[in-house]
N, C-alpha and C. Protein backbone atom coordinates (compact mmCIF):
# COMPACT_ATOMS: atom_id res chain seq x y z
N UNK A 1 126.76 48.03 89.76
CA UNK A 1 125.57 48.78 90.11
C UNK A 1 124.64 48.73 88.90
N UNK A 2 123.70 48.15 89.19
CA UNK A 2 122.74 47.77 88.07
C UNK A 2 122.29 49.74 87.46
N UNK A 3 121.06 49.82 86.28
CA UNK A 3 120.86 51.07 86.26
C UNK A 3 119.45 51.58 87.07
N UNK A 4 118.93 50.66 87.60
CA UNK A 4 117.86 51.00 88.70
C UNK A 4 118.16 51.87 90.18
N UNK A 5 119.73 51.24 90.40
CA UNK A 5 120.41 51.75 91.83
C UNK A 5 120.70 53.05 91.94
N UNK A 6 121.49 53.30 90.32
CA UNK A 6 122.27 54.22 89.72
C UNK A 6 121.34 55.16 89.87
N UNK A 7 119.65 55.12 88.95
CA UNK A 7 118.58 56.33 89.01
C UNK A 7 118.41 56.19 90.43
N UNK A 8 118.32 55.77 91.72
CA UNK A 8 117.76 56.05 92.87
C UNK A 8 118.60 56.77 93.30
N UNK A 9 120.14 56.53 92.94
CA UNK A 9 121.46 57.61 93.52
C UNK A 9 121.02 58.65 92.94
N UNK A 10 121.25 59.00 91.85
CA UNK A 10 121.04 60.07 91.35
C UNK A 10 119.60 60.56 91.98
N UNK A 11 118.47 60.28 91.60
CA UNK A 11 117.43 60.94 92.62
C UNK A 11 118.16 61.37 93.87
N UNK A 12 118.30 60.75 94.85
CA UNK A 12 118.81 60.71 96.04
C UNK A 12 119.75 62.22 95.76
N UNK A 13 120.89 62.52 95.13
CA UNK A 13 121.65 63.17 94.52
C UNK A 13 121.33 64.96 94.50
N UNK A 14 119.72 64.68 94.03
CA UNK A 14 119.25 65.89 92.96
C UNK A 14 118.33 66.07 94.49
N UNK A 15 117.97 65.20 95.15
CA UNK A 15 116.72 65.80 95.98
C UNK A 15 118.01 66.16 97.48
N UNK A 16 118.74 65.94 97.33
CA UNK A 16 120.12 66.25 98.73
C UNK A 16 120.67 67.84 98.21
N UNK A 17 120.84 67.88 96.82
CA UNK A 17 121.19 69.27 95.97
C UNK A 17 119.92 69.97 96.65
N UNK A 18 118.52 69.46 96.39
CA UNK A 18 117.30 70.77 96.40
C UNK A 18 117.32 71.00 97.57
N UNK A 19 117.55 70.38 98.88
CA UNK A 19 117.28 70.24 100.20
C UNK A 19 118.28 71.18 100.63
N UNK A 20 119.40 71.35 100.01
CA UNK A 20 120.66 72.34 100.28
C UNK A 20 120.28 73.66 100.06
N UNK A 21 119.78 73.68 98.79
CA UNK A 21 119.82 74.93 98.33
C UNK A 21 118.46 75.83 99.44
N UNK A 22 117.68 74.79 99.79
CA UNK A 22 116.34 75.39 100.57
C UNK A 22 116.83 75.92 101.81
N UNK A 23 117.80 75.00 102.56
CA UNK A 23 118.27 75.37 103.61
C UNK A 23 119.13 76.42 103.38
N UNK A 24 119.74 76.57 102.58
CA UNK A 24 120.81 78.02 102.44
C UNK A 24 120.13 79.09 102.04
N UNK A 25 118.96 79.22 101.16
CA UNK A 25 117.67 79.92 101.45
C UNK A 25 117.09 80.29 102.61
N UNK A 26 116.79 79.32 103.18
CA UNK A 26 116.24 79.47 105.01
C UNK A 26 117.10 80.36 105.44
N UNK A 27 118.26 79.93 105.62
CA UNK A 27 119.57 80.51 106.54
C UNK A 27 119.20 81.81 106.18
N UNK A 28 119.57 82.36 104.98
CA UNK A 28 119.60 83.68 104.17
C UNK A 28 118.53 84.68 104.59
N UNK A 29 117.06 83.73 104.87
CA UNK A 29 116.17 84.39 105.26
C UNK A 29 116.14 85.23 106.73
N UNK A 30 116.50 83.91 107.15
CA UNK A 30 116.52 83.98 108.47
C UNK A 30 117.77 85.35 109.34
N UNK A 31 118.54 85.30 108.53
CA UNK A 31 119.63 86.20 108.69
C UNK A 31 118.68 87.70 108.38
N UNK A 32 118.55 87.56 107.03
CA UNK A 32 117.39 88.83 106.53
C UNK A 32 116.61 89.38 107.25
N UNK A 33 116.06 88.50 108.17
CA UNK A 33 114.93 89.28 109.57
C UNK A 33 115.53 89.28 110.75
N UNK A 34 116.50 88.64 111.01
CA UNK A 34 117.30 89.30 111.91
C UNK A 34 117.87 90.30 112.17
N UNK A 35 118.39 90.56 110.90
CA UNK A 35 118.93 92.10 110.61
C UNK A 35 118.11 93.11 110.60
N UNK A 36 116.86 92.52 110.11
CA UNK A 36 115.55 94.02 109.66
C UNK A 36 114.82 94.77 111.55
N UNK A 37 115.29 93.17 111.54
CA UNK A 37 114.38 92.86 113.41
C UNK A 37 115.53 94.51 114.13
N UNK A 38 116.37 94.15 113.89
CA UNK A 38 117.34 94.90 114.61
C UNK A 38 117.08 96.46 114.04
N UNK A 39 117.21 96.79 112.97
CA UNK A 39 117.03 97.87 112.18
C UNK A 39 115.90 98.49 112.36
N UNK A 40 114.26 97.45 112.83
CA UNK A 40 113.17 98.18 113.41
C UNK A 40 113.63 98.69 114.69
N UNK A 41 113.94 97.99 115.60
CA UNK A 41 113.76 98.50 116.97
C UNK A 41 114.85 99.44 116.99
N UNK A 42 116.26 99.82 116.73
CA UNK A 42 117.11 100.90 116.73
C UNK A 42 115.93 102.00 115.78
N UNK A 43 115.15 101.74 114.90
CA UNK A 43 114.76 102.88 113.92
C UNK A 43 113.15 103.57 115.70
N UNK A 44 112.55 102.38 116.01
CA UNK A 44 111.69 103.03 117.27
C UNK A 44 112.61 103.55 118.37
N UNK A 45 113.56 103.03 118.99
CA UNK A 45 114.24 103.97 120.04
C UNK A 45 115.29 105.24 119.41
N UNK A 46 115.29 105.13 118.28
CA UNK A 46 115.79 106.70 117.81
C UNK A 46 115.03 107.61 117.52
N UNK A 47 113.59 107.15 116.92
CA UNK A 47 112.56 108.22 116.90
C UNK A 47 112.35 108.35 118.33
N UNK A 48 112.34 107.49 118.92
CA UNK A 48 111.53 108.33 120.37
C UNK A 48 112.16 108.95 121.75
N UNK A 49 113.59 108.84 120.83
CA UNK A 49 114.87 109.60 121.90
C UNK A 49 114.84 110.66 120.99
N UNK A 50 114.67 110.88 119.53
CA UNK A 50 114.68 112.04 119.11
C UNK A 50 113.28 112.85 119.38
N UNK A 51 112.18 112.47 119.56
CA UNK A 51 111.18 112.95 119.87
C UNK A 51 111.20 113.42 121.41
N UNK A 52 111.65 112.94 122.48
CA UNK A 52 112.13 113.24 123.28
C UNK A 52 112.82 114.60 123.22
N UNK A 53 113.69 114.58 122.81
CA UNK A 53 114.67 115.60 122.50
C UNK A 53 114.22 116.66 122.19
N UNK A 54 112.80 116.67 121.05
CA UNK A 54 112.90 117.75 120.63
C UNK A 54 111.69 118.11 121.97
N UNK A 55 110.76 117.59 122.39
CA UNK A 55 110.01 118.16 123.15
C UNK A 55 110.48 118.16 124.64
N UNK A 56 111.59 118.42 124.81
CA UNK A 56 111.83 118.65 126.19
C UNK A 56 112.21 119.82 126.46
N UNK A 57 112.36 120.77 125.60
CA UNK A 57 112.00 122.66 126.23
C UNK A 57 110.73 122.99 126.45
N UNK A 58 109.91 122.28 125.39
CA UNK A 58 107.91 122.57 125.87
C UNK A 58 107.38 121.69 127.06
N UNK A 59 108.61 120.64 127.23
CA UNK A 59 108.01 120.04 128.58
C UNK A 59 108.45 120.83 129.70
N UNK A 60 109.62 121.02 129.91
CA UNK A 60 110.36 121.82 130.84
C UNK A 60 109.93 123.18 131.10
N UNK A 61 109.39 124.05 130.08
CA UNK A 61 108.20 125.30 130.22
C UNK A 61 107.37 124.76 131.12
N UNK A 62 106.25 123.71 130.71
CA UNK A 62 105.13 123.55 131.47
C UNK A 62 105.04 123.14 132.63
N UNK A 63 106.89 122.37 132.96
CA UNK A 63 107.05 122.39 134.53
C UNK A 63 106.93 123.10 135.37
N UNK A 64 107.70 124.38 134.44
CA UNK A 64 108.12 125.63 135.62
C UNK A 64 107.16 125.90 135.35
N UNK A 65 106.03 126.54 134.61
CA UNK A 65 104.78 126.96 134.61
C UNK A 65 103.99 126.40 135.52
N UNK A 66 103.85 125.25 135.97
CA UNK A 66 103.24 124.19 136.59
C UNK A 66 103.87 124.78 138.31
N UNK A 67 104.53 124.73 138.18
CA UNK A 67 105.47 124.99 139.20
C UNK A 67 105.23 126.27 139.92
N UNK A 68 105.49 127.48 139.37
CA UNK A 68 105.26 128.83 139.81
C UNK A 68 104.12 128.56 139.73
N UNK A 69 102.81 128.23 138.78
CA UNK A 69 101.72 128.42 139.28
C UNK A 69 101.07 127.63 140.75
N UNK A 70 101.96 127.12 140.85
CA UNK A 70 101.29 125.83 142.43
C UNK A 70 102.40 126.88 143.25
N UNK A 71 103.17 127.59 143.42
CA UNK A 71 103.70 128.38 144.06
C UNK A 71 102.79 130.00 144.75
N UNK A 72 102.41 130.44 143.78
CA UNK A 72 101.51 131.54 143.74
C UNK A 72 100.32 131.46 144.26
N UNK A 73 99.93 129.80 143.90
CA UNK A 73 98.36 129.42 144.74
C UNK A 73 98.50 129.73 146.05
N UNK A 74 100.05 128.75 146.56
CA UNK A 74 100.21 128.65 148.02
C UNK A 74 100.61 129.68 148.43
N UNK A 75 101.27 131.21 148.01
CA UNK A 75 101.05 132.11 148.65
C UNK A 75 100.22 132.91 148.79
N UNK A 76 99.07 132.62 147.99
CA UNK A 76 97.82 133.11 147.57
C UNK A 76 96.95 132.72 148.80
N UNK A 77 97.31 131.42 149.12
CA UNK A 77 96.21 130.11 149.82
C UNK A 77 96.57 131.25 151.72
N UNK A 78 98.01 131.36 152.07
CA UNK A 78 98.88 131.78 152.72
C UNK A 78 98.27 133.72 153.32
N UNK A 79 97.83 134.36 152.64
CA UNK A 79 97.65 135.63 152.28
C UNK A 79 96.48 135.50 153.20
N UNK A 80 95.13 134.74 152.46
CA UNK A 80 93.98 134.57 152.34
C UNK A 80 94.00 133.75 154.16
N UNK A 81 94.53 132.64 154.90
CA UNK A 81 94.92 132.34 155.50
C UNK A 81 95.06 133.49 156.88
N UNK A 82 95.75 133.91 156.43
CA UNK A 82 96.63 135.12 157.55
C UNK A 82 95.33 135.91 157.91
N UNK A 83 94.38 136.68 156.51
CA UNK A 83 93.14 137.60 157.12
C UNK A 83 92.22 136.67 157.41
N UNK A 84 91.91 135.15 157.30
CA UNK A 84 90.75 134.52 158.05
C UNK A 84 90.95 134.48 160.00
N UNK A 85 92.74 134.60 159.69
CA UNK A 85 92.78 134.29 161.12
C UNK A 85 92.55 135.66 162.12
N UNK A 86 92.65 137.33 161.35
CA UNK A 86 92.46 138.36 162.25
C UNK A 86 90.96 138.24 162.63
């Protein structure tokens, strides 16, 4: 092997080493946002099951509030009803 062949191996050598190390970089990265990817969306459906959570006695008030008041109309509506018809 003359020493012309020898420097193209070796190039060849050093640029197969850099090409490795980039790709095991990549990989690394790539793993890195996979994991973060995952860690966002569990971190949004826990805030908004915990947000949930906490506002579901002020929702559940404004049901029944909601509720008895559309109740009271209609016996109100019902009352009012009964003396149009004497």
């Amino acid at each position: 092997m003359n020493p012309e062949e020898k420097q193209m191996l070796q190039e060849a050598l050093s640029l197969a080493k850099d090409n490795n190390s980039m790709l095991h970089s990549m990989r690394r990265a790539q793993m890195w946002a996979s994991i973060m990817r995952v860690i966002y969306w569990i971190l949004i459906i826990g805030i908004s099951y915990g947000a949930y959570i906490y506002t579901q006695p002020y929702l559940d008030k404004a049901v029944n509030l909601f509720k008895s008041s559309q109740a009271q109309l209609d016996s109100l509506k019902s009352v009012t009803n009964q003396f149009k018809l004497k």
